[in-house]
C-alpha atoms as a PDB file:
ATOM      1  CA  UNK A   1      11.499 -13.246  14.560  1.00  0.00           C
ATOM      2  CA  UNK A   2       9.948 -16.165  16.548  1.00  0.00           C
ATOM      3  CA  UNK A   3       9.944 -19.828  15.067  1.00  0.00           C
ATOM      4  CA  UNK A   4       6.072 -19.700  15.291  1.00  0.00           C
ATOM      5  CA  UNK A   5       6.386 -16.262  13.297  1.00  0.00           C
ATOM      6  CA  UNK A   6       8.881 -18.276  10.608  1.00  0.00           C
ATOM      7  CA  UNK A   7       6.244 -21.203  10.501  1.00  0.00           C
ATOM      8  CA  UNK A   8       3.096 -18.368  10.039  1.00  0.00           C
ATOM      9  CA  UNK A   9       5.177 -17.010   7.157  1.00  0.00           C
ATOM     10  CA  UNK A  10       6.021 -20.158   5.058  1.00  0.00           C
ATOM     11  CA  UNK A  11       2.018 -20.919   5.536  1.00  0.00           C
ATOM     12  CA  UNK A  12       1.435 -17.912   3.897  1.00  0.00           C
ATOM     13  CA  UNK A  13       4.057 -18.841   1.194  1.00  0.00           C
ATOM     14  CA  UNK A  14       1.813 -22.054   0.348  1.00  0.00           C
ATOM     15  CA  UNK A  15       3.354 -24.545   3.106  1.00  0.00           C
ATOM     16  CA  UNK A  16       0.923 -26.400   5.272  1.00  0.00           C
ATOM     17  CA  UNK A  17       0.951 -26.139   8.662  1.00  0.00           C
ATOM     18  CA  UNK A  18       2.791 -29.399   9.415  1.00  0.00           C
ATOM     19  CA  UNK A  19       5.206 -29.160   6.190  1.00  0.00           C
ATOM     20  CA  UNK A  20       6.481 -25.572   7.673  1.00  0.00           C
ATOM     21  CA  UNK A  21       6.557 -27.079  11.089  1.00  0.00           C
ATOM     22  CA  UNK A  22       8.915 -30.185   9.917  1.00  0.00           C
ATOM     23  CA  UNK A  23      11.595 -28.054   7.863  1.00  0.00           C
ATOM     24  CA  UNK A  24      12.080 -25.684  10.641  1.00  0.00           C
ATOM     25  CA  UNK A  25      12.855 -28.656  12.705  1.00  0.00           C
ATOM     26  CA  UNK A  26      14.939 -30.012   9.222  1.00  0.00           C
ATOM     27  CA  UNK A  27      16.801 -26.322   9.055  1.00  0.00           C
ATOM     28  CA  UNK A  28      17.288 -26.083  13.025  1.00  0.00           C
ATOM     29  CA  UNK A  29      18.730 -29.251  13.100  1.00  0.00           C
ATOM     30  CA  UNK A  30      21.808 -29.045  10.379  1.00  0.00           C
ATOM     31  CA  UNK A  31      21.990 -33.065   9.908  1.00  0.00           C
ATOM     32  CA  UNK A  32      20.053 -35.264   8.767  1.00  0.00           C
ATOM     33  CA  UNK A  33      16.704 -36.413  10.901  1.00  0.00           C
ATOM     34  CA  UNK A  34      14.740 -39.902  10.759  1.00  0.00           C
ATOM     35  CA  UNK A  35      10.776 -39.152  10.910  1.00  0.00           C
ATOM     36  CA  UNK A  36      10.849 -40.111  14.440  1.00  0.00           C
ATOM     37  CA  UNK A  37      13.411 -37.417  15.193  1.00  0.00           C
ATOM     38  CA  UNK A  38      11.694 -34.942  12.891  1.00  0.00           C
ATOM     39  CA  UNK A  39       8.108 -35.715  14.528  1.00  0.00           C
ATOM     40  CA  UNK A  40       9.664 -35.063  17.829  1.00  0.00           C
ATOM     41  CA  UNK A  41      11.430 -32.011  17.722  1.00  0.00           C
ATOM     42  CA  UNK A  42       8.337 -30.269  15.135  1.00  0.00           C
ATOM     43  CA  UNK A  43       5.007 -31.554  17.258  1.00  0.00           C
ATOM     44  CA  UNK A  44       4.010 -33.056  13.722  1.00  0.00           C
ATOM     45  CA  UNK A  45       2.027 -36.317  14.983  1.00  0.00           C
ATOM     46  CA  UNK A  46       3.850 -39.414  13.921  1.00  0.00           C
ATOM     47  CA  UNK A  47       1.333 -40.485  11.936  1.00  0.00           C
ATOM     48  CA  UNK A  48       1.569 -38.385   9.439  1.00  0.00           C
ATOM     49  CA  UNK A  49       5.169 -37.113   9.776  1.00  0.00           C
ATOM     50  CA  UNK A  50       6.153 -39.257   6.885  1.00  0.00           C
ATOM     51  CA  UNK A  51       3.334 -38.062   4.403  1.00  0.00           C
ATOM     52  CA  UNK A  52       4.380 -34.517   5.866  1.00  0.00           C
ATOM     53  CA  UNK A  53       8.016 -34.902   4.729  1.00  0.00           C
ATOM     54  CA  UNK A  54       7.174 -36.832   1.516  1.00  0.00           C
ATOM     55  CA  UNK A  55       5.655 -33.515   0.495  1.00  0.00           C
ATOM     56  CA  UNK A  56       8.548 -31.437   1.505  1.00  0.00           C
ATOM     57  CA  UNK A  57      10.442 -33.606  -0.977  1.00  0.00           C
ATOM     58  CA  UNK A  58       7.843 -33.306  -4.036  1.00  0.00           C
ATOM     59  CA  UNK A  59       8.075 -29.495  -3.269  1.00  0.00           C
ATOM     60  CA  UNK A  60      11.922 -29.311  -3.559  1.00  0.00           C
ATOM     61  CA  UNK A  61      12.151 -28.402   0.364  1.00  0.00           C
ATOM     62  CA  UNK A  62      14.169 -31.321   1.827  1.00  0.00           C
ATOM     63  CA  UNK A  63      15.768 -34.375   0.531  1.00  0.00           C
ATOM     64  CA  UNK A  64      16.316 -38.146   1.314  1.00  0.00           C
ATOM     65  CA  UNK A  65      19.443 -39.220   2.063  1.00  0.00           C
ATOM     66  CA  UNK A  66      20.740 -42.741   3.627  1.00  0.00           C
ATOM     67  CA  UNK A  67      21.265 -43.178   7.419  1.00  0.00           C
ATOM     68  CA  UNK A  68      22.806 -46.369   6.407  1.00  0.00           C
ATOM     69  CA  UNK A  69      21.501 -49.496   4.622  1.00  0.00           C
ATOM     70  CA  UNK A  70      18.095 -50.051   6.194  1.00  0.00           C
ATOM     71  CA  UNK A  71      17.021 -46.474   7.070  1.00  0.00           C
ATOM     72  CA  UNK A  72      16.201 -42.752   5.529  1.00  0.00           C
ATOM     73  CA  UNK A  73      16.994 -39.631   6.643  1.00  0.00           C
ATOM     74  CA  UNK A  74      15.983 -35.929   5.631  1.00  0.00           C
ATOM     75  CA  UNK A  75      18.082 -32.846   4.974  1.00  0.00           C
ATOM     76  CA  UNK A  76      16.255 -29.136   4.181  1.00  0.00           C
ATOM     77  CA  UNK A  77      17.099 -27.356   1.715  1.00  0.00           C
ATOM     78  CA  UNK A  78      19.270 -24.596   2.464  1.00  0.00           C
ATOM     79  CA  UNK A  79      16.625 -21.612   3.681  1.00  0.00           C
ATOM     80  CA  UNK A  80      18.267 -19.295   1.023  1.00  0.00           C
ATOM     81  CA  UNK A  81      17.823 -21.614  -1.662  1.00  0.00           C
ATOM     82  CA  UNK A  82      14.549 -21.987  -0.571  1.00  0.00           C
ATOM     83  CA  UNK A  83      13.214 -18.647  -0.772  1.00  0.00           C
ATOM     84  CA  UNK A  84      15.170 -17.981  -3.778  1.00  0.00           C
ATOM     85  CA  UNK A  85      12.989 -21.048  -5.231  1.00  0.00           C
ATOM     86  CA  UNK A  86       9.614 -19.839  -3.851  1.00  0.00           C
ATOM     87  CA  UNK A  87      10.231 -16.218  -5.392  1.00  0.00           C
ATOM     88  CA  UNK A  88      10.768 -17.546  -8.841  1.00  0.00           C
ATOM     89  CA  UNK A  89       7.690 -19.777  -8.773  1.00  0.00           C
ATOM     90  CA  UNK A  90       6.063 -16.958  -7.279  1.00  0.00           C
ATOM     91  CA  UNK A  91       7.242 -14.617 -10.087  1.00  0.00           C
ATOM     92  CA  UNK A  92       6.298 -17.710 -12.866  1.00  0.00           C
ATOM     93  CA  UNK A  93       2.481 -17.684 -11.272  1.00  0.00           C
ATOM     94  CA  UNK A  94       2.029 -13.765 -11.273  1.00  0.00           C
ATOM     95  CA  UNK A  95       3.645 -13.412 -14.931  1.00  0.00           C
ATOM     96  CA  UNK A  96       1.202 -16.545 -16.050  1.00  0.00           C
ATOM     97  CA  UNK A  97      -2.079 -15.019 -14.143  1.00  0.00           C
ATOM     98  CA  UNK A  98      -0.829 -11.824 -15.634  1.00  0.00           C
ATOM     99  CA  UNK A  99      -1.764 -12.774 -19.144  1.00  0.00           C
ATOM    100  CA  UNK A 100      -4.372 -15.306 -18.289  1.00  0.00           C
ATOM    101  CA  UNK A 101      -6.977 -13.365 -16.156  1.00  0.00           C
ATOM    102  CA  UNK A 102      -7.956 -10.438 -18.302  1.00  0.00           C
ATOM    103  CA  UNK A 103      -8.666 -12.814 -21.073  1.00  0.00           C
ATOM    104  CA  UNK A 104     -11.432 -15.089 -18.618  1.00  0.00           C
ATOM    105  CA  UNK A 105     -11.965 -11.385 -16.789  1.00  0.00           C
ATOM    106  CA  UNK A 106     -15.795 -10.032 -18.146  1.00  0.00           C
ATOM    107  CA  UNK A 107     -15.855  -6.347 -18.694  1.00  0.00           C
ATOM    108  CA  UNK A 108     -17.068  -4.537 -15.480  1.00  0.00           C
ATOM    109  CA  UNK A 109     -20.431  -3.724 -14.959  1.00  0.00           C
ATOM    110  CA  UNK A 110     -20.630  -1.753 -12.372  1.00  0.00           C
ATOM    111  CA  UNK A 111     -17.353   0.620 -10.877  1.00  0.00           C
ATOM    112  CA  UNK A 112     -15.900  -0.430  -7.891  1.00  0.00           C
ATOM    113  CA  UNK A 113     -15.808   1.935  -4.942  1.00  0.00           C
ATOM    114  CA  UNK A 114     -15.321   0.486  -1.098  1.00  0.00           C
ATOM    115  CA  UNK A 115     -14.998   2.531   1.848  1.00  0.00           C
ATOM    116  CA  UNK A 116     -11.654   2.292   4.386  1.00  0.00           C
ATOM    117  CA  UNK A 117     -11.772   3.033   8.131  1.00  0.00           C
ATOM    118  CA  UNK A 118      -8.791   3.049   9.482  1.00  0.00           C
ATOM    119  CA  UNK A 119      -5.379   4.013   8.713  1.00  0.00           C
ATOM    120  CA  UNK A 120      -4.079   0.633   7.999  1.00  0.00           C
ATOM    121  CA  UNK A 121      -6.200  -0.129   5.317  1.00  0.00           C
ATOM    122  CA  UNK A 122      -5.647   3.028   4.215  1.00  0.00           C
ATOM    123  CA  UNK A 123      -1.775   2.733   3.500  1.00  0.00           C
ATOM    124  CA  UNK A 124      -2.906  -0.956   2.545  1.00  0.00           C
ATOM    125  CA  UNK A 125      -4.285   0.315  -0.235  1.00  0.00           C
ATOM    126  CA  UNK A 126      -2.467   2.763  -1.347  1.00  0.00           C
ATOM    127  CA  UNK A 127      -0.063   0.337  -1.443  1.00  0.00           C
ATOM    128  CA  UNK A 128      -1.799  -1.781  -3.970  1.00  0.00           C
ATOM    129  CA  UNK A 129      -2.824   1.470  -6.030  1.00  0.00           C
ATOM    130  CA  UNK A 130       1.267   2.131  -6.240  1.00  0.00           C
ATOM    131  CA  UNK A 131       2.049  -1.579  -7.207  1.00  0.00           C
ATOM    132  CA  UNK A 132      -0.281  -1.365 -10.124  1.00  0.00           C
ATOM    133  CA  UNK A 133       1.154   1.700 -12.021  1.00  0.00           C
ATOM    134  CA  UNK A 134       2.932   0.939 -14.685  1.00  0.00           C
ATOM    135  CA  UNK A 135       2.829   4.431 -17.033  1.00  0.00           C
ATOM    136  CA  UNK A 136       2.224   7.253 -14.177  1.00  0.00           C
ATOM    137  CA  UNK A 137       1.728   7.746 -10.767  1.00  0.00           C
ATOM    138  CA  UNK A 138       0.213  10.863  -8.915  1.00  0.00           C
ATOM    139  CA  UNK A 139       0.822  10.996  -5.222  1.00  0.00           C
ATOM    140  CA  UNK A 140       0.000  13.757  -2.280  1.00  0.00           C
ATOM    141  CA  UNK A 141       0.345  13.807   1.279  1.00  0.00           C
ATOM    142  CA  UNK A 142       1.935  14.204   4.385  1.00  0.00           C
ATOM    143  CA  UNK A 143       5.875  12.872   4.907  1.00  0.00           C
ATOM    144  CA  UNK A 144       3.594  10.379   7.736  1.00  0.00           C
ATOM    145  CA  UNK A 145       2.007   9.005   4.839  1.00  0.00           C
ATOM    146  CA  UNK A 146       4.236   8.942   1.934  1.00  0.00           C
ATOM    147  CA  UNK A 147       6.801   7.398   3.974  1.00  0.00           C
ATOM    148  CA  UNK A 148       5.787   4.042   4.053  1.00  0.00           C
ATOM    149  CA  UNK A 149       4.742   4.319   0.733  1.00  0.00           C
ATOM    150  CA  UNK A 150       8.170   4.958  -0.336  1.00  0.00           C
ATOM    151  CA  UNK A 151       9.514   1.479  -1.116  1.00  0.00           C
ATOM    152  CA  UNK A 152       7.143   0.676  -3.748  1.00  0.00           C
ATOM    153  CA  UNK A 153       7.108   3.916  -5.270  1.00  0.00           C
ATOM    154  CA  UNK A 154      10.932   4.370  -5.695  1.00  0.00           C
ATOM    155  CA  UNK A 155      10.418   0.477  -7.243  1.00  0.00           C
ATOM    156  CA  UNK A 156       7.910   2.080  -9.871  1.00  0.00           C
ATOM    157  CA  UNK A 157      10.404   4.794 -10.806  1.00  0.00           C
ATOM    158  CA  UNK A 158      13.234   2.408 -11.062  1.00  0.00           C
ATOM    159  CA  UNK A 159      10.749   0.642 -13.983  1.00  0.00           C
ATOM    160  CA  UNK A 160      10.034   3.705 -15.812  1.00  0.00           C
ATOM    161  CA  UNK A 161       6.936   5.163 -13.962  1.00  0.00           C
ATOM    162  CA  UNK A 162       6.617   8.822 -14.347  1.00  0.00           C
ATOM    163  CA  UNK A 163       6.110   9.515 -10.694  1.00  0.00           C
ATOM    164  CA  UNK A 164       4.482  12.848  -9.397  1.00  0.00           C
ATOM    165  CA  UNK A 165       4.539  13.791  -5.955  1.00  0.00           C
ATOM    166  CA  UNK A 166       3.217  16.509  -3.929  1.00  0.00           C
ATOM    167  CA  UNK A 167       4.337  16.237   0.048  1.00  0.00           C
ATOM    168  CA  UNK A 168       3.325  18.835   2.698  1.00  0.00           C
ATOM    169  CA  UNK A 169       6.460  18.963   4.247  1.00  0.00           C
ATOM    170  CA  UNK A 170      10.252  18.424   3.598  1.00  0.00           C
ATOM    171  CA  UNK A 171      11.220  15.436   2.364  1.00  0.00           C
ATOM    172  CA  UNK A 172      15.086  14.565   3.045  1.00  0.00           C
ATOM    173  CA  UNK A 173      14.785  11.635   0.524  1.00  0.00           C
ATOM    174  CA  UNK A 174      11.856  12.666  -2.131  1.00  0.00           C
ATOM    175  CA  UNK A 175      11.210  10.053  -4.434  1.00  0.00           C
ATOM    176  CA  UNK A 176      10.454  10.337  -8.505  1.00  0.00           C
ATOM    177  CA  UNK A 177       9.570  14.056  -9.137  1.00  0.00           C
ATOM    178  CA  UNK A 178       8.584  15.677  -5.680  1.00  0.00           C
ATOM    179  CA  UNK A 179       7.463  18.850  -4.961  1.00  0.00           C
ATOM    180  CA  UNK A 180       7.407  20.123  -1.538  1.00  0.00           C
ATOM    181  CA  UNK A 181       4.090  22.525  -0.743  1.00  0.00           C
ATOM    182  CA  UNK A 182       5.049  25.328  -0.202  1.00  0.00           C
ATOM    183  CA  UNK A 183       2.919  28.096  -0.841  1.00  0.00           C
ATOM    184  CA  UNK A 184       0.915  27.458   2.093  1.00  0.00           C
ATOM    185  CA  UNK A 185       2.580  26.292   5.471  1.00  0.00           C
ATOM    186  CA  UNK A 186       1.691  22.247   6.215  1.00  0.00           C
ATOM    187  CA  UNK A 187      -0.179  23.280   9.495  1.00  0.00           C
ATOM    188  CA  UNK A 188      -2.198  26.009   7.678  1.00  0.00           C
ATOM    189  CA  UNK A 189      -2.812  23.186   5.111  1.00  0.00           C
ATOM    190  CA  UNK A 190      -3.948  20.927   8.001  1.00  0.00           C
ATOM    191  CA  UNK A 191      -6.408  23.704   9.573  1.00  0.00           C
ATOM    192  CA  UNK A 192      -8.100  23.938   6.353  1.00  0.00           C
ATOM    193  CA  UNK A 193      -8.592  20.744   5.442  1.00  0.00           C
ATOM    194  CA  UNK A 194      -9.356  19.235   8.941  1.00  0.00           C
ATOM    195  CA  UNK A 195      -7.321  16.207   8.330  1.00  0.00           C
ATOM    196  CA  UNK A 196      -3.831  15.112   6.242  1.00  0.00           C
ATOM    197  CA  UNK A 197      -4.646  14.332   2.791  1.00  0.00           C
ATOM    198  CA  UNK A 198      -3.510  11.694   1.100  1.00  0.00           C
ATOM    199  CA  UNK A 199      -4.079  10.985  -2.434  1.00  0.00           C
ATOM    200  CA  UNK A 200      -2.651   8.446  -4.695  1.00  0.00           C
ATOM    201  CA  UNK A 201      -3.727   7.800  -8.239  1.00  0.00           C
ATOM    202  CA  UNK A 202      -1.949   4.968 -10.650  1.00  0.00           C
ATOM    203  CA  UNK A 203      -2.414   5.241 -14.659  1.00  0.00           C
ATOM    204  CA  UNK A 204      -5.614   7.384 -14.323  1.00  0.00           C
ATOM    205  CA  UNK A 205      -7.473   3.974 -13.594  1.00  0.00           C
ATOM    206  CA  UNK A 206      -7.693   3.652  -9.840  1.00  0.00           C
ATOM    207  CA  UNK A 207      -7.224   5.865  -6.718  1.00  0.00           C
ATOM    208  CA  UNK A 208      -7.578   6.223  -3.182  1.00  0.00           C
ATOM    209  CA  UNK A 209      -8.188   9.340  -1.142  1.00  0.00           C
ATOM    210  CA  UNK A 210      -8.158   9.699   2.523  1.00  0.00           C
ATOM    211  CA  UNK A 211      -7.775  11.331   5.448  1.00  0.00           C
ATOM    212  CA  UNK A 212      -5.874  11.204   8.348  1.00  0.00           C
ATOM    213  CA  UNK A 213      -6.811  12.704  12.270  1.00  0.00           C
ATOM    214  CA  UNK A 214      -3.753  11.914  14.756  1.00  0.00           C
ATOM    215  CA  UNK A 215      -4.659   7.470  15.340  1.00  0.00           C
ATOM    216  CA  UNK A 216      -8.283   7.849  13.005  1.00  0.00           C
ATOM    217  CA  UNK A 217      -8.583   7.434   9.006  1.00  0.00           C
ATOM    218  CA  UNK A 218     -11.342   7.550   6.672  1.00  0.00           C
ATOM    219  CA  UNK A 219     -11.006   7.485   2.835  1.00  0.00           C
ATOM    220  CA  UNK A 220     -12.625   5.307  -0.701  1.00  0.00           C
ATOM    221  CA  UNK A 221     -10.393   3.037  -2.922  1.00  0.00           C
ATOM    222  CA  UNK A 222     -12.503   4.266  -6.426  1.00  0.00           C
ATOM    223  CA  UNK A 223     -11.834   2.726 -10.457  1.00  0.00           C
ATOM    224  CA  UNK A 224     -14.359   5.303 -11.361  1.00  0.00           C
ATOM    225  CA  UNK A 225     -12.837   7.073 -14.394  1.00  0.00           C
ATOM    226  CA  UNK A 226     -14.473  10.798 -13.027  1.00  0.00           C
ATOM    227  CA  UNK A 227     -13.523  10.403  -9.743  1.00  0.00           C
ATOM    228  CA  UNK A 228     -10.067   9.677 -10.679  1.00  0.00           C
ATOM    229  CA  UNK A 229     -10.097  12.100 -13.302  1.00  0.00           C
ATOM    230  CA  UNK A 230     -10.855  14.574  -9.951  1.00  0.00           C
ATOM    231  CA  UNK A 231      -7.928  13.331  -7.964  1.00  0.00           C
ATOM    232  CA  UNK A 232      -5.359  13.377 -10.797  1.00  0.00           C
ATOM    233  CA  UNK A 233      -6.086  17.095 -11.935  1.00  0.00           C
ATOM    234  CA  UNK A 234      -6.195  17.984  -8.075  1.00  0.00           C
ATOM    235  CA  UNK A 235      -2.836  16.776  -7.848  1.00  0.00           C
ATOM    236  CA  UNK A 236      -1.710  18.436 -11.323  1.00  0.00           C
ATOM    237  CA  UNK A 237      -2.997  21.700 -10.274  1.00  0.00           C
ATOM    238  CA  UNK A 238      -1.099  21.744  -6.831  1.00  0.00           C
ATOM    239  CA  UNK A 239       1.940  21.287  -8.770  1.00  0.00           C
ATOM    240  CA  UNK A 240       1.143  23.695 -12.165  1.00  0.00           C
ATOM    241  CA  UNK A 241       0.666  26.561  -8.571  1.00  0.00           C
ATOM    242  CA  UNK A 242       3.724  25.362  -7.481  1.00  0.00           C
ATOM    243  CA  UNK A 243       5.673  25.932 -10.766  1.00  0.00           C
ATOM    244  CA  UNK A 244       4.019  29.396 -11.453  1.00  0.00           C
ATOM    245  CA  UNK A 245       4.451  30.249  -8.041  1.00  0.00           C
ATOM    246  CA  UNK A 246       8.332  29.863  -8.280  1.00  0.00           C
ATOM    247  CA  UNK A 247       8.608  32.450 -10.775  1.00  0.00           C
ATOM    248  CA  UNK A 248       7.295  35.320  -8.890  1.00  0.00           C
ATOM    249  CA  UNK A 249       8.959  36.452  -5.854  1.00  0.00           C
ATOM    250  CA  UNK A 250       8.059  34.573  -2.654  1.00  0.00           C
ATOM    251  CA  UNK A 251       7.187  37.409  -0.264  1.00  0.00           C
ATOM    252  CA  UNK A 252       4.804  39.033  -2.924  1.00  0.00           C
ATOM    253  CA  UNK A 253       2.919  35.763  -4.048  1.00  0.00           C
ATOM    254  CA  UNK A 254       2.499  34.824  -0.050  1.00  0.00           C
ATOM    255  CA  UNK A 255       1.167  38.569   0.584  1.00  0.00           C
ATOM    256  CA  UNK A 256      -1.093  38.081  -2.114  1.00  0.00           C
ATOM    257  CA  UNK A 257      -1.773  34.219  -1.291  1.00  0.00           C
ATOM    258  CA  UNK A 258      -2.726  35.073   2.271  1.00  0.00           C
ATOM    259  CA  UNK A 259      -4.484  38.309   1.735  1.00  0.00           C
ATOM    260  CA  UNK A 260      -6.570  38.312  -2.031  1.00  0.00           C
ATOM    261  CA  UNK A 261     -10.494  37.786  -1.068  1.00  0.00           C
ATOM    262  CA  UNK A 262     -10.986  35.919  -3.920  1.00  0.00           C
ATOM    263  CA  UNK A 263      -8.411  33.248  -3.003  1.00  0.00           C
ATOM    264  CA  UNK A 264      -9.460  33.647   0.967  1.00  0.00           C
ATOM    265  CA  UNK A 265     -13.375  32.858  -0.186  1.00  0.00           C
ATOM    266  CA  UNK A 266     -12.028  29.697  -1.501  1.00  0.00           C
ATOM    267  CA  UNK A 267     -10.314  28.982   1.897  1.00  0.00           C
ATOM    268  CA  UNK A 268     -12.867  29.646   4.200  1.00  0.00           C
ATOM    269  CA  UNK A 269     -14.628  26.358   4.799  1.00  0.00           C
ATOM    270  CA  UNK A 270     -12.193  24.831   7.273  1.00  0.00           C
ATOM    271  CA  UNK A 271     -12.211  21.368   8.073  1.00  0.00           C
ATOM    272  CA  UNK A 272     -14.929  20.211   5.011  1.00  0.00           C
ATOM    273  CA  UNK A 273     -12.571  17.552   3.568  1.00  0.00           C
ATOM    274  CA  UNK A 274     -12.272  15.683   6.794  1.00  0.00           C
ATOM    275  CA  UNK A 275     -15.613  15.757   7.453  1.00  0.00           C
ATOM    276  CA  UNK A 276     -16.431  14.668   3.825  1.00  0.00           C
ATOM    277  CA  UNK A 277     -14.075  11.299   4.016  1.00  0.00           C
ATOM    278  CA  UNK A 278     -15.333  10.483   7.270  1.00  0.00           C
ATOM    279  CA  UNK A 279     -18.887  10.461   6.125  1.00  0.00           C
ATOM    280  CA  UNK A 280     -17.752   8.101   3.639  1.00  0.00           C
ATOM    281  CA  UNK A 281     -16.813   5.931   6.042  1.00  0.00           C
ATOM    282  CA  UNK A 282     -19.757   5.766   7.419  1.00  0.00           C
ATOM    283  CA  UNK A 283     -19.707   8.654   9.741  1.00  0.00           C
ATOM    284  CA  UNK A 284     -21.740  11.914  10.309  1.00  0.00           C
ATOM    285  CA  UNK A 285     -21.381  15.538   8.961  1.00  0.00           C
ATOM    286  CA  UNK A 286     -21.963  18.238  11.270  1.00  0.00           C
ATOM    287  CA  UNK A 287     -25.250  20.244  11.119  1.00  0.00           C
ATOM    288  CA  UNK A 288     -25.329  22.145   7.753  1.00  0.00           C
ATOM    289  CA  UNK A 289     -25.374  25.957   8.308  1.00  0.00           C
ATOM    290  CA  UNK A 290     -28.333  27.405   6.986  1.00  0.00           C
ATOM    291  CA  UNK A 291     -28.193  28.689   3.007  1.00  0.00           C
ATOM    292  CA  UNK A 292     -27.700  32.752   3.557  1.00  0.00           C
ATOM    293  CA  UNK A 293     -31.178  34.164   1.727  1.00  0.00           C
ATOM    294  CA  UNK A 294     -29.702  37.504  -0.525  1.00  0.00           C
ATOM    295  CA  UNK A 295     -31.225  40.631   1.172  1.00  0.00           C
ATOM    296  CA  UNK A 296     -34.412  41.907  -0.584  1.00  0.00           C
ATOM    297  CA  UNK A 297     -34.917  45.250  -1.706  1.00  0.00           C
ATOM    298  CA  UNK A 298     -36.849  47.780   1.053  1.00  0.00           C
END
């Protein structure tokens, strides 16, 4: 990582531009600097360098020390301590808004539901959807998907989530209780749906479903209690086949998965998920085929 990329980060940590300029050039120096020296090597102007590195000192992030009997010097603190420092102030604020917001929160008026575009956002919020569970977590999609989702979901299993997981593929390193799909091939999956699925639900509160085409994404973020309802059961159901399927013998249960009219009826309108989420999005659905009239009598 680049020092600009260090400096970026502590701004983002709550460090102004200046302070995280000055105790890089405090850390990358390993003695102590005047504010003359510290202005020079950090491009903080010298006339505020001192201001800059008083506040370092009210924040805990350097300290005085004497150059000898007329003049100051400053020190960081040790990165490590730093960060250690930041994280438990960090932790302090998110325990104290924890308790504190719902109380000044009003009840919701309205249900949220916002639209994502791209893939990024996507996984972005998925992310935040897999953060918030704290009783049970529902999760399908594709090993591309699930992957980078992995971190904070193992994290919600290590604090007691009951985590579900459907993935349409083989997962060397499946997380809470996975299930790999299985009764229908991932590509067959994929020519069905149009696009890789991804669902993620956390306490039957919140969700996000999306799908994914090779670079393009398109899905909602939804607190709508039905909608969620919808993505929860869909995710149940995949596994309750799954279970029932494993107690019949595989080659029967595929002849009569691929082959039963009834189930193939269901299957026939290829590619109508994708096409779905990327209207939400803000797309277009292809041209509607026309309703089929039933034949009258002669």
């Amino acid at each position: 990582m680049s020092q600009q990329s260090v400096i970026e980060e502590l701004q983002r940590l709550g460090m102004s531009g200046y302070e995280a300029k000055a105790y890089v050039a405090l850390v990358g120096a390993g003695t102590p600097l005047n504010g003359y020296e510290v202005a020079k090597r950090s491009g903080v102007p010298r006339s505020t360098v001192y201001e800059t590195l008083g506040k370092l000192v009210g924040r805990g992030a350097a300290y005085e020390v004497r150059a000898g009997e007329a003049s100051v010097g400053y020190i960081s603190l040790p990165p490590t301590a730093l960060l250690d420092r930041m994280r438990r102030e960090f932790d302090q604020s998110i325990d104290a808004l924890r308790q504190a917001l719902p109380e000044v929160a009003s009840p919701p008026q309205v249900r949220l539901v916002h639209n994502l575009s791209d893939r990024a956002s996507l996984l972005a919020r998925a992310e935040d959807v897999v953060a918030a569970a704290r009783n049970d977590l529902f999760l399908s999609g594709w090993p591309q998907e699930i992957e980078p989702l992995k971190p904070l979901v193992r994290r919600a299993s290590d604090e007691g989530v009951d985590v579900s997981v459907v993935s349409f593929g083989e997962d060397p390193e499946p997380v809470g209780n996975t299930i790999a799909h299985r009764f229908s091939k991932p590509e067959v999956v994929l020519e069905n749906l149009g696009c890789r699925l991804l669902v993620v639900s956390a306490d039957r509160e919140q969700a996000v479903i999306g799908g994914i085409v090779n670079g393009d994404a398109w899905g909602v973020y939804t607190d709508d209690p039905a909608v969620v309802l919808v993505a929860v059961e869909y995710v149940r159901h995949d596994i309750a086949m799954h279970l029932i399927a494993e107690k019949f013998d595989l080659g029967e249960f595929e002849q009569f998965w691929t082959s039963d009219p009834a189930v193939n009826r269901l299957r026939a309108d290829h590619g109508a998920p994708a096409a779905l989420l990327k209207r939400s999005a803000g797309g277009s659905l292809p041209p509607r085929r026309p309703r089929r009239r039933p034949s009258q009598p002669g």
